[in-house]
Protein backbone atom coordinates (compact mmCIF):
# COMPACT_ATOMS: atom_id res chain seq x y z
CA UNK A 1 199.96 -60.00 7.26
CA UNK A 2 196.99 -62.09 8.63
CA UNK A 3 197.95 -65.57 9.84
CA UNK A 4 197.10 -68.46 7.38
CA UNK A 5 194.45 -71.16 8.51
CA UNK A 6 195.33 -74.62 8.74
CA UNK A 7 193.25 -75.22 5.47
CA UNK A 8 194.96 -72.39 3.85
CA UNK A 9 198.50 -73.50 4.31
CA UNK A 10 197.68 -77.10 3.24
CA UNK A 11 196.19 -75.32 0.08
CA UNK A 12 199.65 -74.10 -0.16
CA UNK A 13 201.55 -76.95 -0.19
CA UNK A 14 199.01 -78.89 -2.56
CA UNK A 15 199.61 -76.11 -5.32
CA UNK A 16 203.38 -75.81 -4.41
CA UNK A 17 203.53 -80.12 -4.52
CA UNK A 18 200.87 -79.43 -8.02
CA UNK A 19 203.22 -77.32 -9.82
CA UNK A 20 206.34 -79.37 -9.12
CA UNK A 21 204.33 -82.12 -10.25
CA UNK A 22 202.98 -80.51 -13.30
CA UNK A 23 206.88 -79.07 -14.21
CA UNK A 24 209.08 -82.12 -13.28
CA UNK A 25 207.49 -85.00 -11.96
CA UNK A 26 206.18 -86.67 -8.86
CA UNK A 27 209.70 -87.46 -7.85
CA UNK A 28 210.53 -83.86 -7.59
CA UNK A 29 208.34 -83.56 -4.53
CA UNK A 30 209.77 -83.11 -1.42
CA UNK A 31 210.18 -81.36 2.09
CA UNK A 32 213.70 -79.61 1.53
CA UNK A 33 211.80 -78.59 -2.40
CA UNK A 34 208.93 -77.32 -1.02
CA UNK A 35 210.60 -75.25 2.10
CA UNK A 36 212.51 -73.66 -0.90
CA UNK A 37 209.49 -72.99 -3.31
CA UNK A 38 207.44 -71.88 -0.55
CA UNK A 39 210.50 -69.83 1.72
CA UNK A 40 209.47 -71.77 4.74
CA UNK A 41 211.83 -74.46 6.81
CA UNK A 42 211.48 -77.95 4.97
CA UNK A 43 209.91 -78.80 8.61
CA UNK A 44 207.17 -77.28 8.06
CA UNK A 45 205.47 -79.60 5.64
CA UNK A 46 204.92 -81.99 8.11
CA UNK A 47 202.41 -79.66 10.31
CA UNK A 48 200.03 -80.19 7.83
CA UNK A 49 200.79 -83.46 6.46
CA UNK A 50 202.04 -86.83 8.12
CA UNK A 51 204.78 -87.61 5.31
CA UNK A 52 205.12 -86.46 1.31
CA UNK A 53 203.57 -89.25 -0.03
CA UNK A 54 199.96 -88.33 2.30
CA UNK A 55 200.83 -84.20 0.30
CA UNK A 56 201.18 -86.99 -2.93
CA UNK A 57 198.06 -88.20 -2.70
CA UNK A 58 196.12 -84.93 -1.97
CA UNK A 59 197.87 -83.27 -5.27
CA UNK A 60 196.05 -86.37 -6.64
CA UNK A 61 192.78 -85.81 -5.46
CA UNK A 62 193.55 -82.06 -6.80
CA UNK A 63 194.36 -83.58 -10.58
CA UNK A 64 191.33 -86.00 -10.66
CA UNK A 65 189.26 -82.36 -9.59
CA UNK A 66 190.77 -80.90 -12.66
CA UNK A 67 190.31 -83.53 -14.78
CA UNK A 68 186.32 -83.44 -13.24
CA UNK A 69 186.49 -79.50 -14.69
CA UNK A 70 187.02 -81.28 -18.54
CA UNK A 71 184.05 -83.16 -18.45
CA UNK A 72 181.77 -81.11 -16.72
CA UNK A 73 183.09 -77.76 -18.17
CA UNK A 74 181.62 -79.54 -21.23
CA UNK A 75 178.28 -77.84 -22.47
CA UNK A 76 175.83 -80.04 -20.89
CA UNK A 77 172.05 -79.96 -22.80
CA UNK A 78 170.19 -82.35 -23.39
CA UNK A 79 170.83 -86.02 -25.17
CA UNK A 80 174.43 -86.29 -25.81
CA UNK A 81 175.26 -87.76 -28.63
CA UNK A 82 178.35 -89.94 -29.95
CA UNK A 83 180.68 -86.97 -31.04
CA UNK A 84 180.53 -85.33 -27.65
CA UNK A 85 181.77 -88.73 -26.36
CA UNK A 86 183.69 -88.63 -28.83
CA UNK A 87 185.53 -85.03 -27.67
CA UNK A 88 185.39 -85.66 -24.36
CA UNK A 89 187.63 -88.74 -24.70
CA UNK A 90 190.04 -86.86 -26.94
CA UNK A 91 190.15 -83.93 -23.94
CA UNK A 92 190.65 -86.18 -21.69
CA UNK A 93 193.72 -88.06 -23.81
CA UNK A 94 195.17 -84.25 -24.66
CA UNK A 95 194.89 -83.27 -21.08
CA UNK A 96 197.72 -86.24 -20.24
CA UNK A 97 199.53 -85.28 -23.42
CA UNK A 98 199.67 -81.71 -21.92
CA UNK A 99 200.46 -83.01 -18.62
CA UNK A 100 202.07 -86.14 -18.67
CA UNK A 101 203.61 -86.50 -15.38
CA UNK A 102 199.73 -86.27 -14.07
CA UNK A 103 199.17 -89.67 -15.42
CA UNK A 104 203.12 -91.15 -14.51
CA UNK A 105 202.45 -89.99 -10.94
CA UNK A 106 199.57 -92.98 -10.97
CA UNK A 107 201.23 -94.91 -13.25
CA UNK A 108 204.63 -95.49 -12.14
CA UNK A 109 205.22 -93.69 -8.67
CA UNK A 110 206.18 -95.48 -5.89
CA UNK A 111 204.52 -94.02 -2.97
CA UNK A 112 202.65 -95.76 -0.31
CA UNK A 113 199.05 -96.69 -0.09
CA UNK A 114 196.65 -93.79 0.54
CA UNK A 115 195.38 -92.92 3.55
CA UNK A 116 191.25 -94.36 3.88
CA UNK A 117 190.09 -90.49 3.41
CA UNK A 118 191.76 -90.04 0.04
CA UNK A 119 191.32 -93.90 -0.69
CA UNK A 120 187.35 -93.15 -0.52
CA UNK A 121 187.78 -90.17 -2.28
CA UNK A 122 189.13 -91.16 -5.01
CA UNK A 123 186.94 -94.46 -5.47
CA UNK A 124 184.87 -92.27 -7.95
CA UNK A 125 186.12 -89.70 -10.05
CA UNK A 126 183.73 -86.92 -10.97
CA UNK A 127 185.17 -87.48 -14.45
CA UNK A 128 184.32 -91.31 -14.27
CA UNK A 129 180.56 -90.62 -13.36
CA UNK A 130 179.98 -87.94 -15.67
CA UNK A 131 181.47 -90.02 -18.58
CA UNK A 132 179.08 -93.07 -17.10
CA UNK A 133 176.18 -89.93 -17.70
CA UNK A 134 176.97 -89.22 -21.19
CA UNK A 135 177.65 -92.54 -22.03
CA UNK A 136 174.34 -93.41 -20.97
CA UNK A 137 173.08 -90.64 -22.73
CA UNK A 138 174.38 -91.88 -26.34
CA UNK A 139 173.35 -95.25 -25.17
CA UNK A 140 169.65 -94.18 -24.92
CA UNK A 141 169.68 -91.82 -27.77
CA UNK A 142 171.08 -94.75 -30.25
CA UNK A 143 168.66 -97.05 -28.99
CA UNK A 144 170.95 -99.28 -28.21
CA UNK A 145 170.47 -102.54 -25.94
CA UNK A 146 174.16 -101.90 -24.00
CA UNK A 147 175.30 -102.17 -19.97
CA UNK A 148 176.17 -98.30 -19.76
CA UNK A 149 178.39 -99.20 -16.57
CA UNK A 150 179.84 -101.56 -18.56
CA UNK A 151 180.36 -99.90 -21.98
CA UNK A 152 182.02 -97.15 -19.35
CA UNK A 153 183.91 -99.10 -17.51
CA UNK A 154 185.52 -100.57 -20.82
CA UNK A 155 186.10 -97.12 -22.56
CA UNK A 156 187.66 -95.89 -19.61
CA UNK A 157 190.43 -98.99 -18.92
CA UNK A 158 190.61 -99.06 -23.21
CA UNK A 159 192.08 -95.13 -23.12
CA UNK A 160 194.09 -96.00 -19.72
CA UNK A 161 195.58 -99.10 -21.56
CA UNK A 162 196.20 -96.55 -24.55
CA UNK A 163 198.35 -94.08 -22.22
CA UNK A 164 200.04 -96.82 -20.15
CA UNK A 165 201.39 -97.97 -23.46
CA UNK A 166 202.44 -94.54 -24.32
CA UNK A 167 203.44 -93.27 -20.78
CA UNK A 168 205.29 -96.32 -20.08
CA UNK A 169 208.98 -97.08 -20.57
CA UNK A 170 208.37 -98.46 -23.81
CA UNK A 171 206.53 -96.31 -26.40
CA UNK A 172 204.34 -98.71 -28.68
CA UNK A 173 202.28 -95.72 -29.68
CA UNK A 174 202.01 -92.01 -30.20
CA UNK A 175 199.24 -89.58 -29.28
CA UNK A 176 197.21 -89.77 -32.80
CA UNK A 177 197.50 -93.26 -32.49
CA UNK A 178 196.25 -93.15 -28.65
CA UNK A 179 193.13 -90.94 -29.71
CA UNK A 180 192.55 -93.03 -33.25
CA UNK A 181 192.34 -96.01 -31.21
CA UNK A 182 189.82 -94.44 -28.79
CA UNK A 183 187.91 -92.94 -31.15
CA UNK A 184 187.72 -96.85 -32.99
CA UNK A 185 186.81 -98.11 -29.69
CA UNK A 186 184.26 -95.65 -29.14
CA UNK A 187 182.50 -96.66 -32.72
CA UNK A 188 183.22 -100.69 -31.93
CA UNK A 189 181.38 -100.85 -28.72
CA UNK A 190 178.87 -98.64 -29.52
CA UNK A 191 178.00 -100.21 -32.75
CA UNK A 192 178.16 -103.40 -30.92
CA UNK A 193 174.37 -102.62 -29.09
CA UNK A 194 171.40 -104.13 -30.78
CA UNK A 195 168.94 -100.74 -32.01
């Protein structure tokens, strides 16, 4: 069997550290876990990566790549309109429903700050930009007189607000509430432009 590169056996432990994530949690993720999962020594995980929270952080860069593939898996043409808004917001709500411990790994784990590389990384989503796109795109389609960045920016921390209330430790909502509230936002602010 051909030796793994250095890149390939970080892959490794990103997918092992993924699923873990994905199955139990964040705070399922560890060396002795991994070693088991992967049928190496629990030692190993720290040839590729200074400590579990650094392997953490890159199964976070990993999620925000998935959730890029929602939004731009989405059939792009030309001038979205406010029901493709619309659905991508409720994909992006069901994707957390599906997996919830994606969004309790940023929401409640305690791990340390991430390294500048991931840090920079992360600064911009691909599914942040491409909602800023269509956004823009309903924006200019409505004729409406709106800040896209900011009409963005205040979608996006309205549905994190939504599943921090339902994701936290106290449940104040449910998931048709989460995406009913969304989809009211959505209509609010939009409706809120001068055409």
């Amino acid at each position: 069997m051909p030796k793994k590169s250095v890149a390939e056996s970080r892959e490794e432990y990103i997918l092992a550290a993924k699923k873990i994530l994905l199955e139990e949690g964040a705070g399922a993720i560890s060396a002795r876990r991994l070693g088991l999962e992967l049928g190496y020594s629990y030692t190993r995980v720290y040839t590729y990566f200074d400590d579990i929270d650094t392997l953490i952080w890159q199964v976070g860069l990993s999620v925000n790549r998935d959730l890029g593939e929602i939004f731009t898996a989405y059939p792009k043409r030309e001038g979205f309109v406010r029901e493709d808004l619309r659905v991508l917001v409720v994909r992006y709500i069901e994707y957390h429903f599906a997996s919830p411990n994606v969004f309790r790994l940023f929401l409640n784990q305690q791990i340390q700050e991430p390294p500048e590389s991931i840090l920079r990384e992360m600064a911009e989503p691909r599914h942040n930009a491409y909602l800023q796109l269509v956004v823009e795109e309903v924006v200019r389609s409505e004729g409406k007189k709106l800040d896209v960045q900011t009409v963005s920016s205040l979608l996006q921390s309205s549905v994190y607000g939504l599943l921090a209330m339902y994701f936290g430790s106290i449940r104040v909502v449910n998931k048709e509430t989460v995406i009913q509230r969304a989809e009211a936002f959505i209509e609010f602010i939009l409706g809120a432009g001068v055409g």
